[in-house]
Structure formats: C-alpha cells, structure tokens
Protein backbone atom coordinates (compact mmCIF):
# COMPACT_ATOMS: atom_id res chain seq x y z
CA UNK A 1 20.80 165.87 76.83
CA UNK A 2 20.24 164.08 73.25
CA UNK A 3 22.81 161.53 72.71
CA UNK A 4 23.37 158.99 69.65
CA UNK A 5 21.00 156.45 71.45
CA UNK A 6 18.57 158.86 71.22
CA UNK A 7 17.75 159.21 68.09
CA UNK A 8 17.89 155.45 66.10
CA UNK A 9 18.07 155.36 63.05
CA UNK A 10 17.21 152.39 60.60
CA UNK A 11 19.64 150.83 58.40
CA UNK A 12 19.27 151.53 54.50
CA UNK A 13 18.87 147.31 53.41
CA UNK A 14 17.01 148.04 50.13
CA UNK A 15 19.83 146.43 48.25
CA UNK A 16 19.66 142.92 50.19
CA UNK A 17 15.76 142.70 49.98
CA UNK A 18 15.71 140.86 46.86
CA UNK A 19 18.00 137.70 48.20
CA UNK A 20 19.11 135.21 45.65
CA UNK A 21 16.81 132.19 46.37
CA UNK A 22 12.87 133.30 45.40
CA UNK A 23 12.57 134.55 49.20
CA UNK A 24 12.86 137.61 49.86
CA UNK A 25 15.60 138.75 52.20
CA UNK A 26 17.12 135.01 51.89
CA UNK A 27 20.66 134.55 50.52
CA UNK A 28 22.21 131.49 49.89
CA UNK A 29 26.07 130.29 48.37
CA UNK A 30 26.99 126.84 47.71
CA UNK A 31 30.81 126.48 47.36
CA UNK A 32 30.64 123.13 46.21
CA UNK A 33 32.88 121.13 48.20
CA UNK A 34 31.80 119.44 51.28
CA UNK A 35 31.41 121.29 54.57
CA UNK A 36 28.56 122.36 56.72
CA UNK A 37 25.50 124.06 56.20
CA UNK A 38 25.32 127.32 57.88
CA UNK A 39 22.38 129.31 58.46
CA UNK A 40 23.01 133.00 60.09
CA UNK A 41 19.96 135.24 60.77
CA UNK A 42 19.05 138.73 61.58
CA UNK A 43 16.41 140.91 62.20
CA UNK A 44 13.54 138.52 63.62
CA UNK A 45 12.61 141.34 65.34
CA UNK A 46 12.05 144.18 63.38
CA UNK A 47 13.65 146.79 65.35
CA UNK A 48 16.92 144.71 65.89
CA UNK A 49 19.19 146.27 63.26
CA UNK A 50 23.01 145.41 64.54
CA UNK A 51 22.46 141.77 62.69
CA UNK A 52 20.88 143.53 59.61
CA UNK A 53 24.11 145.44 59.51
CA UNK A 54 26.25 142.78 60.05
CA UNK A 55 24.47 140.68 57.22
CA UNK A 56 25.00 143.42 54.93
CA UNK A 57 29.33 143.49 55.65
CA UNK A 58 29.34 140.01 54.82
CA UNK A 59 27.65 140.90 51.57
CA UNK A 60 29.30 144.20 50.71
CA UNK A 61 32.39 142.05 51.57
CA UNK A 62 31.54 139.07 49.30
CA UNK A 63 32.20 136.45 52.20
CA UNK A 64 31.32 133.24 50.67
CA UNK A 65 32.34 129.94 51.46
CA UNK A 66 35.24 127.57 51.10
CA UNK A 67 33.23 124.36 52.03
CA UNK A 68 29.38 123.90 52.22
CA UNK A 69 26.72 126.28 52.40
CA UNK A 70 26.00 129.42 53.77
CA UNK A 71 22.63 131.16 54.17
CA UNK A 72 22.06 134.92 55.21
CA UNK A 73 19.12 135.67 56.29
CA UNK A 74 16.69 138.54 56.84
CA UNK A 75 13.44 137.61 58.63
CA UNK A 76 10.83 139.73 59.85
CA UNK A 77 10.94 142.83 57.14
CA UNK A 78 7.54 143.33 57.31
CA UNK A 79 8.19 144.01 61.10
CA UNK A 80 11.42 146.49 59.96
CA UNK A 81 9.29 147.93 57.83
CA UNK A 82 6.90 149.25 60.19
CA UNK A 83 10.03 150.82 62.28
CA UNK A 84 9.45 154.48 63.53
CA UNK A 85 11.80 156.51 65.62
CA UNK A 86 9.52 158.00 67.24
CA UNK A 87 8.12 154.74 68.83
CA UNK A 88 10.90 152.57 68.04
CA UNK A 89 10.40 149.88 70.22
CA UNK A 90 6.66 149.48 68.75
CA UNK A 91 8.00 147.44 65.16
CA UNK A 92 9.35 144.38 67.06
CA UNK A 93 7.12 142.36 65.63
CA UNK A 94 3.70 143.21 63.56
CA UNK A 95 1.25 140.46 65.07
CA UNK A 96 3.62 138.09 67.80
CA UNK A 97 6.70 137.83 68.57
CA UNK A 98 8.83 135.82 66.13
CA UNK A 99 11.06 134.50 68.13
CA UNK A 100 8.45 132.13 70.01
CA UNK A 101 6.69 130.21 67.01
CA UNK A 102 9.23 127.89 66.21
CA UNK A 103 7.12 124.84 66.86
CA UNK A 104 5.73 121.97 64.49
CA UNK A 105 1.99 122.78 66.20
CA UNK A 106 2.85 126.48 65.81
CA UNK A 107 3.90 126.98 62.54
CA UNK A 108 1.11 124.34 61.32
CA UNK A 109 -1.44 126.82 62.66
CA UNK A 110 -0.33 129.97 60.17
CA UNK A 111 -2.34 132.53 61.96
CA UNK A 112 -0.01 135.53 61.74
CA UNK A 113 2.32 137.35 59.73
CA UNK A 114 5.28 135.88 61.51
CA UNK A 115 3.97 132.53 61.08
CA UNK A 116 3.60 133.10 57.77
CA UNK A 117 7.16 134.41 57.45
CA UNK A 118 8.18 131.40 59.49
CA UNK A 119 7.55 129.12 56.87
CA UNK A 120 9.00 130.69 54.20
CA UNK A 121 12.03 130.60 56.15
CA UNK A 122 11.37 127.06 57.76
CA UNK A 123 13.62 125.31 54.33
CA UNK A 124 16.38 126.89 55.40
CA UNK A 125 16.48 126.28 59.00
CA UNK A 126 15.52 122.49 58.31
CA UNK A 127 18.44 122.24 56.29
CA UNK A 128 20.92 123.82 58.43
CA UNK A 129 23.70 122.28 60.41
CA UNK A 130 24.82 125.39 62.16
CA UNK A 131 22.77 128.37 63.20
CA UNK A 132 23.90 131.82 64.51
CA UNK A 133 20.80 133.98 65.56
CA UNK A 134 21.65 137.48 65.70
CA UNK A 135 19.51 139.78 68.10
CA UNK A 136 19.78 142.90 70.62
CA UNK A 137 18.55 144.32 73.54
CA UNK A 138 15.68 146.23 75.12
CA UNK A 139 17.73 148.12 77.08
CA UNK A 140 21.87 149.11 77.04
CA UNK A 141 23.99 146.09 78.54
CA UNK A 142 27.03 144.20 77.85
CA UNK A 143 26.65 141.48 74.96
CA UNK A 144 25.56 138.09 75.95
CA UNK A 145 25.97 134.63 74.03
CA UNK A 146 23.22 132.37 74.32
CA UNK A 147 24.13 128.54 74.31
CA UNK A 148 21.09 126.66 75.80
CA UNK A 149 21.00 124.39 77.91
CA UNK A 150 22.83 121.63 75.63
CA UNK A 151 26.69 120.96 76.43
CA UNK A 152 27.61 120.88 72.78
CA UNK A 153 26.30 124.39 72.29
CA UNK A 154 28.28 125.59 75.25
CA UNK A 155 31.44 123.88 74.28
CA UNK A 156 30.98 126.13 70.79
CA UNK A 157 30.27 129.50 72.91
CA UNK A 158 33.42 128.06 74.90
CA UNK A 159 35.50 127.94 71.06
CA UNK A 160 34.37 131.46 69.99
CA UNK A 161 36.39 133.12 72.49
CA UNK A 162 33.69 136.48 72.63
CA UNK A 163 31.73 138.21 74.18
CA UNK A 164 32.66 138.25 77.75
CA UNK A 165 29.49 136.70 79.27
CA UNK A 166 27.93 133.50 78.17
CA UNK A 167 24.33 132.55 78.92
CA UNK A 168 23.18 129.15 80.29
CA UNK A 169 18.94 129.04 79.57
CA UNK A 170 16.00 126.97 78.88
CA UNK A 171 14.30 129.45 76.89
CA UNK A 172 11.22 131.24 76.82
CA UNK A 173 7.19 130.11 79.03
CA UNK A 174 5.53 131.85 75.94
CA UNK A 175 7.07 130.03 73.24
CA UNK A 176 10.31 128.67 71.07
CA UNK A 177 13.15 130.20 70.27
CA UNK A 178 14.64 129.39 66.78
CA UNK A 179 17.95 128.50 68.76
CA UNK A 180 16.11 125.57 70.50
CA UNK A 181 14.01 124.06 67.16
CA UNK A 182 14.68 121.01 65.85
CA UNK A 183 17.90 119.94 65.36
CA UNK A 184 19.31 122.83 67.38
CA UNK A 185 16.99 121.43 70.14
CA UNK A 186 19.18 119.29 73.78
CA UNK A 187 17.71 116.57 72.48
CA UNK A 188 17.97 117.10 68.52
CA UNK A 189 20.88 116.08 66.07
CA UNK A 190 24.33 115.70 67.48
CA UNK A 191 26.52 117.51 65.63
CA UNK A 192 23.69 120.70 65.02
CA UNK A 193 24.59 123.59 66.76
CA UNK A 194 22.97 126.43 67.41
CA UNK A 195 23.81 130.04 69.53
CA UNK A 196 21.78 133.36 69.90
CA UNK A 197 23.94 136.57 69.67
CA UNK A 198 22.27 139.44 72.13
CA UNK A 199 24.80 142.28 70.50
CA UNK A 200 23.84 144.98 73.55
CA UNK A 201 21.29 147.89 73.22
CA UNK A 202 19.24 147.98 69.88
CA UNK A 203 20.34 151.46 68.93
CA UNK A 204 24.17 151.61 70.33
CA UNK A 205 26.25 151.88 67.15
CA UNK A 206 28.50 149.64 69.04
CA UNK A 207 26.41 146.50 68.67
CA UNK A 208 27.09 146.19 65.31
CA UNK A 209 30.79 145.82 65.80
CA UNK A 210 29.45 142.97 68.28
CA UNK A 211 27.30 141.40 65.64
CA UNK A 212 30.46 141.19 62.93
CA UNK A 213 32.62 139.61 65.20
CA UNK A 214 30.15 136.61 66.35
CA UNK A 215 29.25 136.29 63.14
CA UNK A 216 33.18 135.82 61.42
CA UNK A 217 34.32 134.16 64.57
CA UNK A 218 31.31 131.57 63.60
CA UNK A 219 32.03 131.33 60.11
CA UNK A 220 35.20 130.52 60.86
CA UNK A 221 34.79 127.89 63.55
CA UNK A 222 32.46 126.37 61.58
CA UNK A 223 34.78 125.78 58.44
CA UNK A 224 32.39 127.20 55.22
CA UNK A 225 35.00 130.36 55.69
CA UNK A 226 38.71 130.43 55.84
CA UNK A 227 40.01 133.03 58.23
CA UNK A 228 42.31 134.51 55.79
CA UNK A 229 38.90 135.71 54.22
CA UNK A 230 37.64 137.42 57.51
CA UNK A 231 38.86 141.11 57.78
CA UNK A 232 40.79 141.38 61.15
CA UNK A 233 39.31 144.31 61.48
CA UNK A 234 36.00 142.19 62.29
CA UNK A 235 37.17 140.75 65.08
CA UNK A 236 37.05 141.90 68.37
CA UNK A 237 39.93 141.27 71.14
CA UNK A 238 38.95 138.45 72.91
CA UNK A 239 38.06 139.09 76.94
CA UNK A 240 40.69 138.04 79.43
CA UNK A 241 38.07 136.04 81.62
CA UNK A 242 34.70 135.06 80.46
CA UNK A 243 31.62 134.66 82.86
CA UNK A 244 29.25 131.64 83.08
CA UNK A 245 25.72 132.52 83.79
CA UNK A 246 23.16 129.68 84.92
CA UNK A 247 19.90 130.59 84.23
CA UNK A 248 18.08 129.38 87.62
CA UNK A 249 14.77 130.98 87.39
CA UNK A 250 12.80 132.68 84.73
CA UNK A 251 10.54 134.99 85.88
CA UNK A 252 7.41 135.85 84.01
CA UNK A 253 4.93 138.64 84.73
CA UNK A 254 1.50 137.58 86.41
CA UNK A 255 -0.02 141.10 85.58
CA UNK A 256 0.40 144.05 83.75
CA UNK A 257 1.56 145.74 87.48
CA UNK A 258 4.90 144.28 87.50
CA UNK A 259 7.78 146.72 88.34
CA UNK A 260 10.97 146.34 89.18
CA UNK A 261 12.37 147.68 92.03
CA UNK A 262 15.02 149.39 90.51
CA UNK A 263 16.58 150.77 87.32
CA UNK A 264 17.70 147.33 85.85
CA UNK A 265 19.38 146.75 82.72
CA UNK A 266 20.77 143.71 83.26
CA UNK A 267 23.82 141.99 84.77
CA UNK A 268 23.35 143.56 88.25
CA UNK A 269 23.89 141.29 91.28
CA UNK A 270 22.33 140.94 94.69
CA UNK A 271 24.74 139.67 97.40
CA UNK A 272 21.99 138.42 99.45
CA UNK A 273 19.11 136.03 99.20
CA UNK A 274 15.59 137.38 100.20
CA UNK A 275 16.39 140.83 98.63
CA UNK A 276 13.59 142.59 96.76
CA UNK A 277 14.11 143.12 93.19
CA UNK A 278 10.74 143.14 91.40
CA UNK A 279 6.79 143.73 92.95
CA UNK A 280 4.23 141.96 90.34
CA UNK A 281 1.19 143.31 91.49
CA UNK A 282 2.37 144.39 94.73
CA UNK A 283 3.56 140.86 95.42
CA UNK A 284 7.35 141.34 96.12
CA UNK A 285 10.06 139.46 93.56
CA UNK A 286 12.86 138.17 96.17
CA UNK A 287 16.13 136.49 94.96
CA UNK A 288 16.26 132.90 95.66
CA UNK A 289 19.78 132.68 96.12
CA UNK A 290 23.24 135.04 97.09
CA UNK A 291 25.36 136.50 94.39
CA UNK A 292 22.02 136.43 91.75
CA UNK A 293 22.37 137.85 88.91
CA UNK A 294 20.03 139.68 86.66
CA UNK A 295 19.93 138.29 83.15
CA UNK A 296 17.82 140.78 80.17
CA UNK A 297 15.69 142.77 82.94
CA UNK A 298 12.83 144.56 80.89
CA UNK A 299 9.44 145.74 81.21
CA UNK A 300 9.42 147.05 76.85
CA UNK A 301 7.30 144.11 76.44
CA UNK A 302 5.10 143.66 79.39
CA UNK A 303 2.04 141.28 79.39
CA UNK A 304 1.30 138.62 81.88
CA UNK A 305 2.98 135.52 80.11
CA UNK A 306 6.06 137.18 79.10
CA UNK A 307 9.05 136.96 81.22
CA UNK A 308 10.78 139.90 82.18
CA UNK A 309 13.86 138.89 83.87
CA UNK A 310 15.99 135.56 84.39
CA UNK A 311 18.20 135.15 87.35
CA UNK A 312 21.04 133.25 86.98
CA UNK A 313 24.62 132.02 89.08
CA UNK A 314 27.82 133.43 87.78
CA UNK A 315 31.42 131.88 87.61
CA UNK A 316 34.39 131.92 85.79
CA UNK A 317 33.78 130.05 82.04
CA UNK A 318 37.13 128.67 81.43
C-alpha cells in the first residue's frame, strides 16, 4: 500500500538560497544588544529536509533576535540539489559525508565538495556560542536529542524539556560531528554549547513539527529570542518522563556483509546479555549487557568504517 512516506517530496527553498551574508544559504541578524551568538543549521545532509523546513518558519515568521546574533543556516545544497525520489536516500551527501569533516586536519585538506562547503561555513561556526544541528533519520523512530558526552550539553538537553529521549555519545570512528568541533567540543569553551536534533524519519511530515519545536525551545533558552515571539503553536507538549540513553558501544561494520538480525529501527531493547542482534560477516553481534538498547540501527549507509548501530543503557532523565 503507498503511504505519505512513500513518496518524499523535497521542500521548495528557492527563496532562502540567496542568504543575506555573501554565502549562499547563510542568514545572519544582529539585534544589537548583547546576548549570545547562535548558530542553527540544517540540511548537512542533503536529503534531511525537516530542518530545511524548520529554517524556512523562522524566516517566513521573521524570528529575529532580542539580544545577540542569530545565524540560519543551510549547508550541503549542492547535496539537496542532487535529491531524487526515486533514490532518495542516494543525495545525502555528493562526495563524503558532511557531518564527519569537522576537523582542523580535515578541513585543511579541501578535497571534496563538502570540505569545500565546510569552509565557507567554518566563520560562522567559529563564531558561535550556541549551536543547534538539525538532522533526521534513516529509518522511522522516535526523535532523539543528542548532547555528547559533555555535562553542560546535557544539562541544556535537560532545560529544553523535548523530545522524550535524550542521547548520551562520543560520536562517530569515521569522523567529527559539527556538534563536537571546537568550542562545542568536552574539552572546548565553557559556556559553548552545542546539541544535534535527530527529528525522526527523513520523509515523515511529522519531523518537521519536531524540528520547530527544538529549534524555538533553543532560541528561547538561549536568550537572542523572547518567547512572546515564538508561536505556541511551535511548541510541542513536553513528555511526562524523559529517557537517558548511555551510549556504551558503537558498533561499526567490518565488511560490507553486516546484517542485522532483525528489522531494527531503533530504540528496541534486549532483556538479556549474549543475545544476537547483528552477524558482520557471519560473525554474530551479541549485546554486552541486559536491558540494551538500540540507538540509530541502519544499514542505508553501509561500508566497513561506518557504524551502524550504538547500544546504549536507558533510565529515567530527570
């Protein structure tokens, strides 16, 4: 049966390619008082539209800040731009993955479009105070908020009050995140702070509304916007009890005959250590621990390197 997932559809952004700085895709308001400098991106994958779309309410809105600086941000069109429903999962990125460059070696070696990109951007993330990366999913899950492994990121997932589940995690064996560069880095400036937004499945309608919430709930918390200028339609209701999940383990494929041994889209949990979830290369995958939980499982961008899943320990997040 065709449902709305099954056909996704790009979002029409023409209007917000132009940006207001010389970059294209890049906007950026100065309200001229004192305040933080906030930096909220979308799209550094190209196929990962529910930020895109919440960029573009805050525009059509005319959200703009009481104190500081805000910066909107639209990275990898040249990735979007490649987007095809018929192989929609193919435009994520046009030579590597975005979302694992963010390095001083890396982005001093400019060897690829998203490098390239990179450092057009890389002004505005040096200058930032607060980041908010918006992103989806492979496959359809419930939202997850990305902290890091730094306390003062998780005491600002804590503040937000949404989604339901907050993620605990190192990051990435292939590369860095732009969450973790830096300033936004466990060991980098004190009062940066930095969270990654995954809204749910790339091409649920429904991760948009995900995306517009983080990103007023941010803009609020971090003072450029007063809330009487954030629609309360934007916001979602917060959850009654939020979850805490630990990354433990990342696990990254050795081959390209990793499977998992079941249909996985994330947040499921084995009871019992020793199960099997995964076979890479007919090795079997076994959970380390009881009452593990399956953090992002996907195979949509298999190659040995990459991880496919995370396991992580759940508990209440007060």
């Amino acid at each position: 049966m065709t449902t709305t997932l099954d056909m996704p559809k790009a979002p029409d952004i023409a209007r917000y390619r132009e940006g207001n700085t010389g970059v294209e895709g890049v906007w950026r308001f100065d309200a001229g008082t004192p305040g933080r400098r906030v930096l909220i991106t979308a799209l550094m994958h190209g196929n990962e539209f529910s930020g895109a779309s919440a960029i573009a309410a805050l525009l059509d809105a005319g959200v703009r800040p009481t104190h500081g600086v805000l910066t909107l941000a639209l990275c990898n069109l040249r990735a979007f731009d490649r987007f095809d429903a018929a192989t929609p999962h193919a435009s994520r990125y046009v030579e590597e993955d975005m979302n694992r460059v963010w390095t001083d070696e890396a982005l001093s070696m400019p060897a690829s479009s998203e490098r390239l990109r990179a450092l057009e951007l890389l002004p505005f993330v040096r200058d930032a105070d607060w980041l908010l990366d918006l992103h989806s999913m492979h496959e359809p899950s419930r939202p997850l908020l990305l902290s890091g492994p730094s306390p003062r990121h998780l005491q600002l997932a804590r503040r937000l009050g949404t989604p339901q589940h907050v993620v605990v995690d190192a990051g990435h064996a292939d590369g860095c995140r732009l969450r973790d560069y830096g300033q936004f880095a466990p060991d980098g400036r004190e009062g940066a702070m930095a969270l990654l937004l995954e809204a749910g499945y790339h091409f649920d309608p429904a991760a948009d509304a995900v995306a517009l919430d983080m990103a007023a709930r941010f803009l609020v918390a971090s003072g450029v916007v007063v809330p009487e200028r954030v629609p309360a339609a934007w916001l979602k209701p917060v959850p009654p009890q939020r979850t805490l999940l630990e990354v433990t383990h990342a696990i990254v494929a050795r081959s390209m005959n990793f499977r998992f041994a079941g249909s996985y889209t994330g947040l499921e949990t084995f009871e019992r250590a020793g199960a099997i979830l995964a076979y890479d290369d007919d090795r079997p995958v076994r959970t380390p621990y009881q009452h593990c939980t399956l953090v992002m499982p996907s195979l949509r961008q298999l190659r040995p390197g990459v991880t496919v899943v995370r396991l992580a320990r759940s508990s209440p997040f007060p």
